[in-house]
N, C-alpha and C. Protein backbone atom coordinates (compact mmCIF):
# COMPACT_ATOMS: atom_id res chain seq x y z
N UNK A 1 80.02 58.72 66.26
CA UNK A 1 80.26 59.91 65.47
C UNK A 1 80.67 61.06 66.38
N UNK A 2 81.56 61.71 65.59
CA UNK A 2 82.29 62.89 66.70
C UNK A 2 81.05 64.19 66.11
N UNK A 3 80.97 65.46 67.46
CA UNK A 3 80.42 66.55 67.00
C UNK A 3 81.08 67.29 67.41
N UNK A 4 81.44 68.43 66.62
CA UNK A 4 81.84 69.89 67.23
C UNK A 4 80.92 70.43 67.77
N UNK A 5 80.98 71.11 68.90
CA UNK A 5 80.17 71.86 69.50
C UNK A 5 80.76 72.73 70.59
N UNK A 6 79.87 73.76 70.63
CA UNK A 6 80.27 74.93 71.47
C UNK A 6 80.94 74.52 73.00
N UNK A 7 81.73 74.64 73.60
CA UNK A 7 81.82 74.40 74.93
C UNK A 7 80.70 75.46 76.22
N UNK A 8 80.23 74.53 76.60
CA UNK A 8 79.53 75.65 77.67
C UNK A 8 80.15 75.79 79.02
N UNK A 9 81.47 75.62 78.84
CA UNK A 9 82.13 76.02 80.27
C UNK A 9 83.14 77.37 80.42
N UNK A 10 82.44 78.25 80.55
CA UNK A 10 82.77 79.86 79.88
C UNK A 10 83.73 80.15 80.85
N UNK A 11 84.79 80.70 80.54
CA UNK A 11 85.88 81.76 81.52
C UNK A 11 85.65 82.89 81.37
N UNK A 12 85.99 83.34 82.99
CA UNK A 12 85.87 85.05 83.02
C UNK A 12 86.99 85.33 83.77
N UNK A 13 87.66 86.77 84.15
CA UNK A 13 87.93 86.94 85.12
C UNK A 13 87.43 88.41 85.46
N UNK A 14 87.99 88.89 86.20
CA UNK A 14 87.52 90.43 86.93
C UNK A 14 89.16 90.99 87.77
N UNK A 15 89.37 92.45 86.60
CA UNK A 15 90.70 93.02 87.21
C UNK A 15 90.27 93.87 88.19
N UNK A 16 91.64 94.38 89.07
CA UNK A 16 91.33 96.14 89.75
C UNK A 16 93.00 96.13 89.02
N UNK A 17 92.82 97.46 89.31
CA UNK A 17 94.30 98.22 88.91
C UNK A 17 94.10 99.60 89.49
N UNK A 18 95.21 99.72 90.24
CA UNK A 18 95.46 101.42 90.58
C UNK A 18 97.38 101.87 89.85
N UNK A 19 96.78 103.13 89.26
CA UNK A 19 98.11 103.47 88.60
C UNK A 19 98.47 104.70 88.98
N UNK A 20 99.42 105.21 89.33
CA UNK A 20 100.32 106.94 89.81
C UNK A 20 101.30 106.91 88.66
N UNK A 21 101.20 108.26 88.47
CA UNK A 21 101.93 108.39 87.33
C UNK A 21 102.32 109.71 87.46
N UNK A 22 103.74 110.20 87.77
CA UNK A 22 104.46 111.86 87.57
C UNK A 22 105.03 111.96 85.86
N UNK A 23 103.99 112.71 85.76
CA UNK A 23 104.79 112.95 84.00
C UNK A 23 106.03 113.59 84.06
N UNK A 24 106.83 113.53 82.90
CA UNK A 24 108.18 113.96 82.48
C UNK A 24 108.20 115.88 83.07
N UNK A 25 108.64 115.76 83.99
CA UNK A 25 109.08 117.37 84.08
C UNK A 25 110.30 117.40 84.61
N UNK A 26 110.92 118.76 84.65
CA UNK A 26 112.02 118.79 85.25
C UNK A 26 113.40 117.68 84.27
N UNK A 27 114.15 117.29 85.57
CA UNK A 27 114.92 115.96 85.20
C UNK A 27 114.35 114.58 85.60
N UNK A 28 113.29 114.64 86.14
CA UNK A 28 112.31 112.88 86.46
C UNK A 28 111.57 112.98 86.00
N UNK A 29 110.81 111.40 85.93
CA UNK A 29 109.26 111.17 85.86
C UNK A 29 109.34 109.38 86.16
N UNK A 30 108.21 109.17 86.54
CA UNK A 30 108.05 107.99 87.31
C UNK A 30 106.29 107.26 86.72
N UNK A 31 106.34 106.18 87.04
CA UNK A 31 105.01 105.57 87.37
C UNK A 31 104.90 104.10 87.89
N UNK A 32 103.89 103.75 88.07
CA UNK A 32 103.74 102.52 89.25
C UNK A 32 102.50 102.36 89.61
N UNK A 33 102.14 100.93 88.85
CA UNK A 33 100.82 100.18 88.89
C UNK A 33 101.19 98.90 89.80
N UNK A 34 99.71 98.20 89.82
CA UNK A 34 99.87 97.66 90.58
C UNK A 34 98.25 96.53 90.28
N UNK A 35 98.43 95.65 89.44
CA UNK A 35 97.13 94.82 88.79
C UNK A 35 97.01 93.36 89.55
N UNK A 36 95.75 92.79 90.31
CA UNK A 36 94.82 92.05 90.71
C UNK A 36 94.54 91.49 89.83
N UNK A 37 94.20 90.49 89.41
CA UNK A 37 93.45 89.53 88.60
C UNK A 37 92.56 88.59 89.43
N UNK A 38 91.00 88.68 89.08
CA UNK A 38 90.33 87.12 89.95
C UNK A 38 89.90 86.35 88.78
N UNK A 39 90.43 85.20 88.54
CA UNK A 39 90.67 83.83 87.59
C UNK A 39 89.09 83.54 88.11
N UNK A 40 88.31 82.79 86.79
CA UNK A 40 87.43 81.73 87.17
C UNK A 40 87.69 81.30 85.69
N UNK A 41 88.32 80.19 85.36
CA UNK A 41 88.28 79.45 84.24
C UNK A 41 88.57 78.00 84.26
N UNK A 42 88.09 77.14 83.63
CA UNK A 42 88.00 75.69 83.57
C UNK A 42 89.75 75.48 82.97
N UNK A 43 90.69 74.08 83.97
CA UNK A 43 91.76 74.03 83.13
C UNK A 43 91.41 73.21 82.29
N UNK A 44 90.31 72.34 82.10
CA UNK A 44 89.85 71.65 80.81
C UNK A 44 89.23 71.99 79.81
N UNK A 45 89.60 73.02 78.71
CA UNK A 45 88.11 73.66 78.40
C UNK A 45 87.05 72.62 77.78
N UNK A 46 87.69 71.71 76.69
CA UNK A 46 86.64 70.47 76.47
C UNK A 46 86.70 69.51 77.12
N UNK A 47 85.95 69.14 77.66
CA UNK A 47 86.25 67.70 78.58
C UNK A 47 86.06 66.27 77.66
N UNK A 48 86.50 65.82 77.76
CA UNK A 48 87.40 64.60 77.12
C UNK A 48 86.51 62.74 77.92
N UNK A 49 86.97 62.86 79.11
CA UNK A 49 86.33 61.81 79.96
C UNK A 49 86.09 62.07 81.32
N UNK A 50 85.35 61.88 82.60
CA UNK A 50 85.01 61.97 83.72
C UNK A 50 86.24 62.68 84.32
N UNK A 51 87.58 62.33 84.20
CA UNK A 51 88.82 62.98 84.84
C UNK A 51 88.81 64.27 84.39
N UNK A 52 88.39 64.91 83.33
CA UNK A 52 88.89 65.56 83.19
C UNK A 52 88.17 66.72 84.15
N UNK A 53 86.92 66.53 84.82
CA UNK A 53 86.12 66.92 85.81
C UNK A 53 86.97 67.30 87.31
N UNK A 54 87.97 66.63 87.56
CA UNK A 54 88.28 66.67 89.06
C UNK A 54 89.38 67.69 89.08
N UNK A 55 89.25 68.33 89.91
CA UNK A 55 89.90 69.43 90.52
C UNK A 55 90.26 70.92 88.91
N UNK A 56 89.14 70.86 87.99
CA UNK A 56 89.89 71.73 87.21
C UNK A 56 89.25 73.02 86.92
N UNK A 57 89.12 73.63 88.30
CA UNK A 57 88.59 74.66 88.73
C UNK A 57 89.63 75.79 88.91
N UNK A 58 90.34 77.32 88.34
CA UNK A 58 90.77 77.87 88.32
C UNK A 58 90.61 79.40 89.21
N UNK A 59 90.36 79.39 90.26
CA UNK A 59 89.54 80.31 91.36
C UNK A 59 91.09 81.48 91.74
N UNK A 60 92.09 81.64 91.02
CA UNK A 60 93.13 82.12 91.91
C UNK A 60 93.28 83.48 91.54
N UNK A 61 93.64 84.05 92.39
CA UNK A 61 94.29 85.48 92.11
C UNK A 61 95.33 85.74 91.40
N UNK A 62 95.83 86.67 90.65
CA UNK A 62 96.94 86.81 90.35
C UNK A 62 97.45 88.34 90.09
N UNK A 63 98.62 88.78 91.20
CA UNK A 63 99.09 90.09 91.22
C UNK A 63 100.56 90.20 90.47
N UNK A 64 100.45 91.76 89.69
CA UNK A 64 101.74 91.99 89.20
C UNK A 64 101.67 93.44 89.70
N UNK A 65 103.34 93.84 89.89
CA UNK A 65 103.35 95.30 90.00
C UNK A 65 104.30 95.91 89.25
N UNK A 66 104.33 97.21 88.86
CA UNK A 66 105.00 97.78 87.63
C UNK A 66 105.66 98.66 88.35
N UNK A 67 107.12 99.00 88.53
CA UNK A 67 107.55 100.86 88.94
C UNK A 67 108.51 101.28 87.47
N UNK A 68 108.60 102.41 87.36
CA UNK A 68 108.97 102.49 86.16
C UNK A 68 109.59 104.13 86.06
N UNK A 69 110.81 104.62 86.32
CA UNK A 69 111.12 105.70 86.03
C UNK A 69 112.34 106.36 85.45
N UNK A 70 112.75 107.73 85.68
CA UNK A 70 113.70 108.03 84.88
C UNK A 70 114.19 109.38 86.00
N UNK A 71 115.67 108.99 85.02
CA UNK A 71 116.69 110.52 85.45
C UNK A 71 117.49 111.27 84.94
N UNK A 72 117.58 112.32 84.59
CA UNK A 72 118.62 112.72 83.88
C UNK A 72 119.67 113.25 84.81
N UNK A 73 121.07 112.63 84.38
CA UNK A 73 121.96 112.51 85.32
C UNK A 73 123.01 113.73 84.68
N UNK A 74 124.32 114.40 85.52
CA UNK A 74 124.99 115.48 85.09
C UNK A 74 125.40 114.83 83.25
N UNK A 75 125.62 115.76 82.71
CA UNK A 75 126.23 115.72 81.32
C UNK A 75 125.14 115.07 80.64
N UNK A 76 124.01 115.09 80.75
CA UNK A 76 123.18 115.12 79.89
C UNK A 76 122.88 113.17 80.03
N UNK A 77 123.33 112.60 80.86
CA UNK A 77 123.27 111.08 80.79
C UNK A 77 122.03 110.98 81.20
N UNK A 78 120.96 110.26 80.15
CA UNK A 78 118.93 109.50 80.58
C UNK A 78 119.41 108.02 81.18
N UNK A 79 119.33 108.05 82.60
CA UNK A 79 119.28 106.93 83.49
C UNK A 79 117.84 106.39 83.66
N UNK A 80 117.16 105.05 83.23
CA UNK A 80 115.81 104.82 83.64
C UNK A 80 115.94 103.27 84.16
N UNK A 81 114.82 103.00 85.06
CA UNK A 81 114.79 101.29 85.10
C UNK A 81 113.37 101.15 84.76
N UNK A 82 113.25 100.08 84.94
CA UNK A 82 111.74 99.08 84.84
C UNK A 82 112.14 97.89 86.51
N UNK A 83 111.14 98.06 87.25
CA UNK A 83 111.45 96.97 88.22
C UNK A 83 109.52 96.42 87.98
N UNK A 84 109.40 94.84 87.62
CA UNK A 84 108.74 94.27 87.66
C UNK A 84 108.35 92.91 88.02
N UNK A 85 107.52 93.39 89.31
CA UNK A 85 107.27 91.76 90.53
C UNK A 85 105.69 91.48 89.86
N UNK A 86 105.94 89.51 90.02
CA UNK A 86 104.52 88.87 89.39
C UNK A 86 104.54 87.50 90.94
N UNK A 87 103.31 87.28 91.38
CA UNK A 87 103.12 86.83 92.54
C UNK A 87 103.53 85.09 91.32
N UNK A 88 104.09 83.75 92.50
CA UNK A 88 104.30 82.67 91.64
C UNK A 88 102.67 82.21 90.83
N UNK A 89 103.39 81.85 89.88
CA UNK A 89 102.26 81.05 88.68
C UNK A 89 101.60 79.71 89.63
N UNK A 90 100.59 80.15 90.24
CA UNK A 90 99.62 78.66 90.37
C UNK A 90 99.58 77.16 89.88
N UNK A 91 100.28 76.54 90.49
CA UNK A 91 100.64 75.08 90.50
C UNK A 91 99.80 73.99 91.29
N UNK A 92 99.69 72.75 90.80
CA UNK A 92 98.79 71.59 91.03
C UNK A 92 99.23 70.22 90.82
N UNK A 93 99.27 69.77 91.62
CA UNK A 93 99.91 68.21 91.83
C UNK A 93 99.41 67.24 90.94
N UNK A 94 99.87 66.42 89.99
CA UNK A 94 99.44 65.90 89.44
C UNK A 94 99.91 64.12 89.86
N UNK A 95 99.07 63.00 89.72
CA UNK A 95 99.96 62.15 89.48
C UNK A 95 99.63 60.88 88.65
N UNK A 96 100.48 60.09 88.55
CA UNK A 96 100.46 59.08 87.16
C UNK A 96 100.03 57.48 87.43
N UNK A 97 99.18 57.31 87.12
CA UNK A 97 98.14 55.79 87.69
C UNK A 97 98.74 54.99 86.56
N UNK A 98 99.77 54.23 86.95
CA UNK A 98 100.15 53.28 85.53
C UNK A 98 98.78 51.93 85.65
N UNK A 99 98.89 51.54 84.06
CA UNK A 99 98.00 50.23 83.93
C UNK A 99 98.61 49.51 84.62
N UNK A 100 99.82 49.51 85.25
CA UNK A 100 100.38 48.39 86.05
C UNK A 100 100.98 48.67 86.97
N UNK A 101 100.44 48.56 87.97
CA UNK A 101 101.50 48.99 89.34
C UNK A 101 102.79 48.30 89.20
N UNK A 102 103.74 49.64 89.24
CA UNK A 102 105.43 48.79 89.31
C UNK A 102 105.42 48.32 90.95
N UNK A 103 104.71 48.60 91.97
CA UNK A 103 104.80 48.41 93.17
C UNK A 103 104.19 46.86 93.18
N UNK A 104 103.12 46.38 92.71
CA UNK A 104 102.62 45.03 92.42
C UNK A 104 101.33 45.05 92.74
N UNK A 105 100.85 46.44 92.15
CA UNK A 105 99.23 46.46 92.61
C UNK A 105 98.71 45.82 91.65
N UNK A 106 97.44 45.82 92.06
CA UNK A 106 96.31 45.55 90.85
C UNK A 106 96.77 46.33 89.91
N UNK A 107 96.23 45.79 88.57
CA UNK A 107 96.34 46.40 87.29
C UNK A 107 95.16 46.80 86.91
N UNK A 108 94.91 48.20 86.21
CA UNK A 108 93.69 48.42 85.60
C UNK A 108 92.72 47.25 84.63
N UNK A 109 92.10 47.28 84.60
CA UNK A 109 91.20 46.41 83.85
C UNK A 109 91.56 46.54 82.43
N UNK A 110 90.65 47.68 81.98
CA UNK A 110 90.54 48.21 80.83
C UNK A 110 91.25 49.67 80.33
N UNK A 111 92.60 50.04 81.35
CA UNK A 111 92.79 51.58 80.69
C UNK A 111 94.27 51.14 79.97
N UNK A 112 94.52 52.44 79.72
CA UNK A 112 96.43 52.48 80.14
C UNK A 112 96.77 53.58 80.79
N UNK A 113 97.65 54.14 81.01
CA UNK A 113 98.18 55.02 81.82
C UNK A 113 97.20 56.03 82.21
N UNK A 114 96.85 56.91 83.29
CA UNK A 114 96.11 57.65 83.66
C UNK A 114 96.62 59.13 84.23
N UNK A 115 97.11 60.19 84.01
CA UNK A 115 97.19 61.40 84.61
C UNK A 115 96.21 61.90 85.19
N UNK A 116 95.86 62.08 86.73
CA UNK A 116 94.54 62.80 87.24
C UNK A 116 95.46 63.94 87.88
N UNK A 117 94.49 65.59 88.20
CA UNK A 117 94.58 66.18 88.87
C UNK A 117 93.89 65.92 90.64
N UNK A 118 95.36 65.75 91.75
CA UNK A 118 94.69 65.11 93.00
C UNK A 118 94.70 66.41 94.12
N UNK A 119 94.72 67.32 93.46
CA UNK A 119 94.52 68.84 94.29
C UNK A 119 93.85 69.54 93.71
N UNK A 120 93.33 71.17 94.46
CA UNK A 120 92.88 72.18 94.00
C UNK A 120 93.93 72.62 93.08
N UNK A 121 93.30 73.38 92.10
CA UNK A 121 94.37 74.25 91.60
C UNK A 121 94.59 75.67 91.97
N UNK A 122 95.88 76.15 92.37
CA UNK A 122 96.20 76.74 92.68
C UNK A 122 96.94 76.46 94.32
N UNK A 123 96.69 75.44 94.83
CA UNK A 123 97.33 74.59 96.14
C UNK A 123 98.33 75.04 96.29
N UNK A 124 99.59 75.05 95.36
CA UNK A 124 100.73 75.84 95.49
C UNK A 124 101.00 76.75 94.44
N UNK A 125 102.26 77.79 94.71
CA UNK A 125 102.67 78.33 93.74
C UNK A 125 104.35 78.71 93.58
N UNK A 126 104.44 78.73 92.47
CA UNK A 126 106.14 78.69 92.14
C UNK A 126 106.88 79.88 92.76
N UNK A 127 107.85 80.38 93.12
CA UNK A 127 108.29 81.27 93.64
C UNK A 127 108.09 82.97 93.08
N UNK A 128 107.57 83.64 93.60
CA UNK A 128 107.61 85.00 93.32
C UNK A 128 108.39 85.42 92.45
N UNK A 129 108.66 86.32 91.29
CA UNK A 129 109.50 86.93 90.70
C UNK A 129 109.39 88.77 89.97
N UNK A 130 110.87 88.87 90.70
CA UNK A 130 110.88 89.66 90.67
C UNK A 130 112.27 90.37 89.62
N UNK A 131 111.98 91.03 88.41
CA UNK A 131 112.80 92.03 87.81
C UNK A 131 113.22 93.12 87.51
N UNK A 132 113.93 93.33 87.58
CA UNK A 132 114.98 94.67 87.38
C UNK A 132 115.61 95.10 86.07
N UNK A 133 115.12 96.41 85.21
CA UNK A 133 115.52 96.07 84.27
C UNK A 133 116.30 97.85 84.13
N UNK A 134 117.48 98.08 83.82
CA UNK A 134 118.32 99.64 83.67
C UNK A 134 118.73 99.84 82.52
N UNK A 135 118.82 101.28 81.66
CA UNK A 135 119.33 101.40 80.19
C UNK A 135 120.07 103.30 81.39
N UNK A 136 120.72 103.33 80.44
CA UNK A 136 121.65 104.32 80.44
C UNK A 136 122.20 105.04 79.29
N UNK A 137 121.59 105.90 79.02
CA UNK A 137 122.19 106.78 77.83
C UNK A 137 122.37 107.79 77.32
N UNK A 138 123.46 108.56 76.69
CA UNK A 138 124.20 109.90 76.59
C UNK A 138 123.70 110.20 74.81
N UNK A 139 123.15 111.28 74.59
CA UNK A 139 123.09 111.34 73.05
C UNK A 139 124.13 112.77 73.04
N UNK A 140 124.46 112.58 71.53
CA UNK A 140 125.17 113.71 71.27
C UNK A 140 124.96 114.54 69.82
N UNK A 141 125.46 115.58 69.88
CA UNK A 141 124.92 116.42 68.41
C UNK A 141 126.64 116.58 67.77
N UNK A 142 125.97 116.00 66.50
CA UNK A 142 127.06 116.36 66.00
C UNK A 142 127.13 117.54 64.22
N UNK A 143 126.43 118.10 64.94
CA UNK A 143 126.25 118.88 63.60
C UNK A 143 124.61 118.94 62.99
N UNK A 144 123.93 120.14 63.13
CA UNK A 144 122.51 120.54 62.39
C UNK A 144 121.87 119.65 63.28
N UNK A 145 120.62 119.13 62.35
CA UNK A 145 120.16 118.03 63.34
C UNK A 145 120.61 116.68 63.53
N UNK A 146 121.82 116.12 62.97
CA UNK A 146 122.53 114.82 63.31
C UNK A 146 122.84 114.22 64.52
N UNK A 147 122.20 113.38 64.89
CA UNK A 147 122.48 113.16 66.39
C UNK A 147 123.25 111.78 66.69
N UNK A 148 124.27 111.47 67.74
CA UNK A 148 124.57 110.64 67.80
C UNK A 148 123.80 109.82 69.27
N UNK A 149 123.69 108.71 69.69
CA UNK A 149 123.23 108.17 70.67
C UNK A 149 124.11 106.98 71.04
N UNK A 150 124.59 106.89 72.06
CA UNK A 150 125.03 105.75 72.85
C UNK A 150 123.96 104.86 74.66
N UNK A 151 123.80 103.60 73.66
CA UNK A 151 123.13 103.27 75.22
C UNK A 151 123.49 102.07 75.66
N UNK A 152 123.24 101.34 77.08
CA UNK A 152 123.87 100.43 77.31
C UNK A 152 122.46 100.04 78.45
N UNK A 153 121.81 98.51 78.17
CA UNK A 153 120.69 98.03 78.31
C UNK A 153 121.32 96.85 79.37
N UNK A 154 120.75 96.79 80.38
CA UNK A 154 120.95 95.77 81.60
C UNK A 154 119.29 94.89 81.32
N UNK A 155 119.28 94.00 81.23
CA UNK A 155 117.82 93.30 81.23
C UNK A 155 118.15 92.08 82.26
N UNK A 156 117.25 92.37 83.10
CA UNK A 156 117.20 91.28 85.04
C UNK A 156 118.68 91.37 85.04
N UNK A 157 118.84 92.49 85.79
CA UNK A 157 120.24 92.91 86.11
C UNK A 157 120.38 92.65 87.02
N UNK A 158 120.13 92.51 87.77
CA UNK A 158 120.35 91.49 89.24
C UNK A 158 120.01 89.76 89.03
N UNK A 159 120.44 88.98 87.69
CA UNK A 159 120.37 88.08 87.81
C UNK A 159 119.11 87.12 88.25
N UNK A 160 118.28 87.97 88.66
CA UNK A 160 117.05 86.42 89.36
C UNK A 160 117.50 85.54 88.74
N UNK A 161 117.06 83.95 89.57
CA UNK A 161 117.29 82.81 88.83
C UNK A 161 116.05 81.82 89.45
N UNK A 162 114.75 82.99 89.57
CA UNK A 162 113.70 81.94 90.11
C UNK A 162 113.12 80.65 88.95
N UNK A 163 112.32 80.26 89.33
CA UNK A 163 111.70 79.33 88.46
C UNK A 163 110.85 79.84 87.61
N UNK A 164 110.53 79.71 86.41
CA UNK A 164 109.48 80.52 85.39
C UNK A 164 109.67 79.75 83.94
N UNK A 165 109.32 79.13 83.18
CA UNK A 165 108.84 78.95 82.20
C UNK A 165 108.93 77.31 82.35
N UNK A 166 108.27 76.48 81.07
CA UNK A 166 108.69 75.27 81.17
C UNK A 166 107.73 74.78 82.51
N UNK A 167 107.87 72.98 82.31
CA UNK A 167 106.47 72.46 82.81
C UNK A 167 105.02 72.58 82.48
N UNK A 168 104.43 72.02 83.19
CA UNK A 168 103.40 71.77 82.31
C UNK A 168 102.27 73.05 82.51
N UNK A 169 102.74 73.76 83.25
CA UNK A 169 101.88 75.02 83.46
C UNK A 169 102.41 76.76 83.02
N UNK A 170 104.10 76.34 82.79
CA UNK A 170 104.44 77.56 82.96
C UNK A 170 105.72 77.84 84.26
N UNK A 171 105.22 76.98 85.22
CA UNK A 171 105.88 77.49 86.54
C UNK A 171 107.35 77.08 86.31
N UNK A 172 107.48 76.20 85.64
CA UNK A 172 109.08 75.73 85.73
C UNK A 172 109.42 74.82 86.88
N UNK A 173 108.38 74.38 86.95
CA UNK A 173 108.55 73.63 88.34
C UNK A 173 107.91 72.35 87.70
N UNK A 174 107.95 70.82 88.17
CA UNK A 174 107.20 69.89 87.89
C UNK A 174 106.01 69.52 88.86
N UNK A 175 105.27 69.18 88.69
CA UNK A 175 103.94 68.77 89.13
C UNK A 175 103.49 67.14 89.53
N UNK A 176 104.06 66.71 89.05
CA UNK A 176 103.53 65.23 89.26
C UNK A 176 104.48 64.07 90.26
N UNK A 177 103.56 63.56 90.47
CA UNK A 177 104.16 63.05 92.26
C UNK A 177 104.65 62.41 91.66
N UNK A 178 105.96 62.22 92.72
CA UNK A 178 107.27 60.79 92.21
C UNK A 178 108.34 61.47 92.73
N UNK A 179 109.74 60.95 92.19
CA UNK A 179 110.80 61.25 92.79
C UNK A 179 111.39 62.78 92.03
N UNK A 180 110.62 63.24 91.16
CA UNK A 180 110.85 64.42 90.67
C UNK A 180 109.89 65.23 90.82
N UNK A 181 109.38 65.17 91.38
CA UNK A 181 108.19 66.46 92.05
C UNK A 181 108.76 67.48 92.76
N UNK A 182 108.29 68.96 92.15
CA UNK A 182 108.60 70.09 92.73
C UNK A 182 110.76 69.82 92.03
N UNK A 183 111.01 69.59 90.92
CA UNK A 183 112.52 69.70 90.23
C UNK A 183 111.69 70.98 89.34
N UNK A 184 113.49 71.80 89.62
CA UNK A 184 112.69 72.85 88.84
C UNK A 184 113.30 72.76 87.54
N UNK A 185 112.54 72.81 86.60
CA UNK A 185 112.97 72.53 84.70
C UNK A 185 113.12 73.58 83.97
N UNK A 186 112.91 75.23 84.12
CA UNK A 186 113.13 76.21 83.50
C UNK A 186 113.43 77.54 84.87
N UNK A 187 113.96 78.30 84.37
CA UNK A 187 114.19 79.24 85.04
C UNK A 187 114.03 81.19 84.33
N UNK A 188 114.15 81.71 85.19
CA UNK A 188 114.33 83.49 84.74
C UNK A 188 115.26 83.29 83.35
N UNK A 189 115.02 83.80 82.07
CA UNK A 189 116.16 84.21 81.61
C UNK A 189 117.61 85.12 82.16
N UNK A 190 118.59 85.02 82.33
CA UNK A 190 119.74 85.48 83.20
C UNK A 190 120.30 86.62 81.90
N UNK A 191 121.00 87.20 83.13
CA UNK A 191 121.16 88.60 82.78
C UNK A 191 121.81 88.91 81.34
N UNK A 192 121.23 90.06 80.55
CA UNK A 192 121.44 90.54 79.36
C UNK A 192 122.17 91.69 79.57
N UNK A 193 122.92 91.78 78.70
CA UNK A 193 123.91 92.90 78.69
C UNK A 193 123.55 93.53 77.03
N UNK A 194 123.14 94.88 76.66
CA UNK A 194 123.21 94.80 75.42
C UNK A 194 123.74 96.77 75.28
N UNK A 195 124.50 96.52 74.49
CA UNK A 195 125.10 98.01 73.87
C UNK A 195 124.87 98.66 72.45
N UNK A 196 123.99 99.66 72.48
CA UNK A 196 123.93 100.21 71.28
C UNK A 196 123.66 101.51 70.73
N UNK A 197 123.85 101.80 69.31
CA UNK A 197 124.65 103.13 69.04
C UNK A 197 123.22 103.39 67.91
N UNK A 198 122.79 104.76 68.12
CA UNK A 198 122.37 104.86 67.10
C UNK A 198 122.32 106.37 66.76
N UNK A 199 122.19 106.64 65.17
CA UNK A 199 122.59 107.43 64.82
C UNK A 199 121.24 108.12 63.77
N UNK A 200 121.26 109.44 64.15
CA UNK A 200 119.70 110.29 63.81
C UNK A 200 120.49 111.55 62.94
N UNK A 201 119.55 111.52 61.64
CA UNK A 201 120.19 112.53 60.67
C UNK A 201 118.64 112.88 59.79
């Protein structure tokens, strides 16, 4: 008979964050954080069978940083970016115990296929990423309070093309030993171009 029951393998973590921030005066304003994360969470939260015990301990750090400002440029043009770096997503080797060795090992007795975790987690991590994001825009009056607005939105305007989504963690990277270990399967979304008009009455 199956039971539901509470899991008693609790996650926590514990942030710091320091933030500066110049409010809007003048023609600038700026700000820029900068967030720590310390991980302690199980990657199994219910455990299932004895494997699911080995290595699924989540102990890692994880840093992001924020800069974020603005300008008003001659003729009235609001120039701002967003630049935002995240340290790589924590990755772990995984690998695949067939019921039958294609090599001509012994065969399991009683299983079938087996996925174990054969590292710490967090052992490696996917490449750093870092984005850049710019809007640019001129509003205009065209009568009482009618306003016109033109803007033009760069999103990861410098292209990154690190590894990030996809796989079995997120990293975009694969995990499990063999001849495709460490292929990367997702990447940065690539650069957005977007233009738009809007109009206030």
């Amino acid at each position: 008979m199956n039971l539901n029951r509470p899991t008693d393998r609790n996650d926590s973590f514990k942030n710091v964050e320091m933030m500066l921030t110049k409010r809007p005066t003048g023609k600038w304003f700026a700000n820029t954080a900068i967030l720590a994360t310390k991980n302690r969470r199980y990657v199994t939260g219910v455990v299932q069978s004895p494997n699911d015990l080995i290595n699924d301990l989540d102990t890692t750090w994880d840093v992001s940083y924020r800069l974020a400002g603005g300008y008003t440029l001659p003729y009235g043009v609001d120039f701002s970016t967003l630049y935002q770096a995240y340290n790589g997503i924590a990755r772990q080797r995984t690998n695949v115990f067939r019921a039958t060795d294609p090599a001509g090992g012994p065969a399991f007795p009683s299983s079938s296929t087996i996925t174990l975790r054969v590292e710490p987690f967090g052992a490696h991590r996917a490449p750093a990423r870092h984005i850049v994001n710019l809007r640019g825009e001129k509003k205009f009056g065209i009568g009482g309070s009618k306003k016109l607005s033109l803007a033009l939105d760069a999103f990861n305007a410098f292209n990154s093309n690190v590894a990030w989504g996809g796989g079995s963690n997120g990293s975009g990277i694969t995990d499990a030993s063999g001849p495709t270990y460490g292929y990367v399967v997702g990447i940065v979304t690539p650069r957005v171009l977007r233009f738009g008009i809007t109009y206030e009455f």
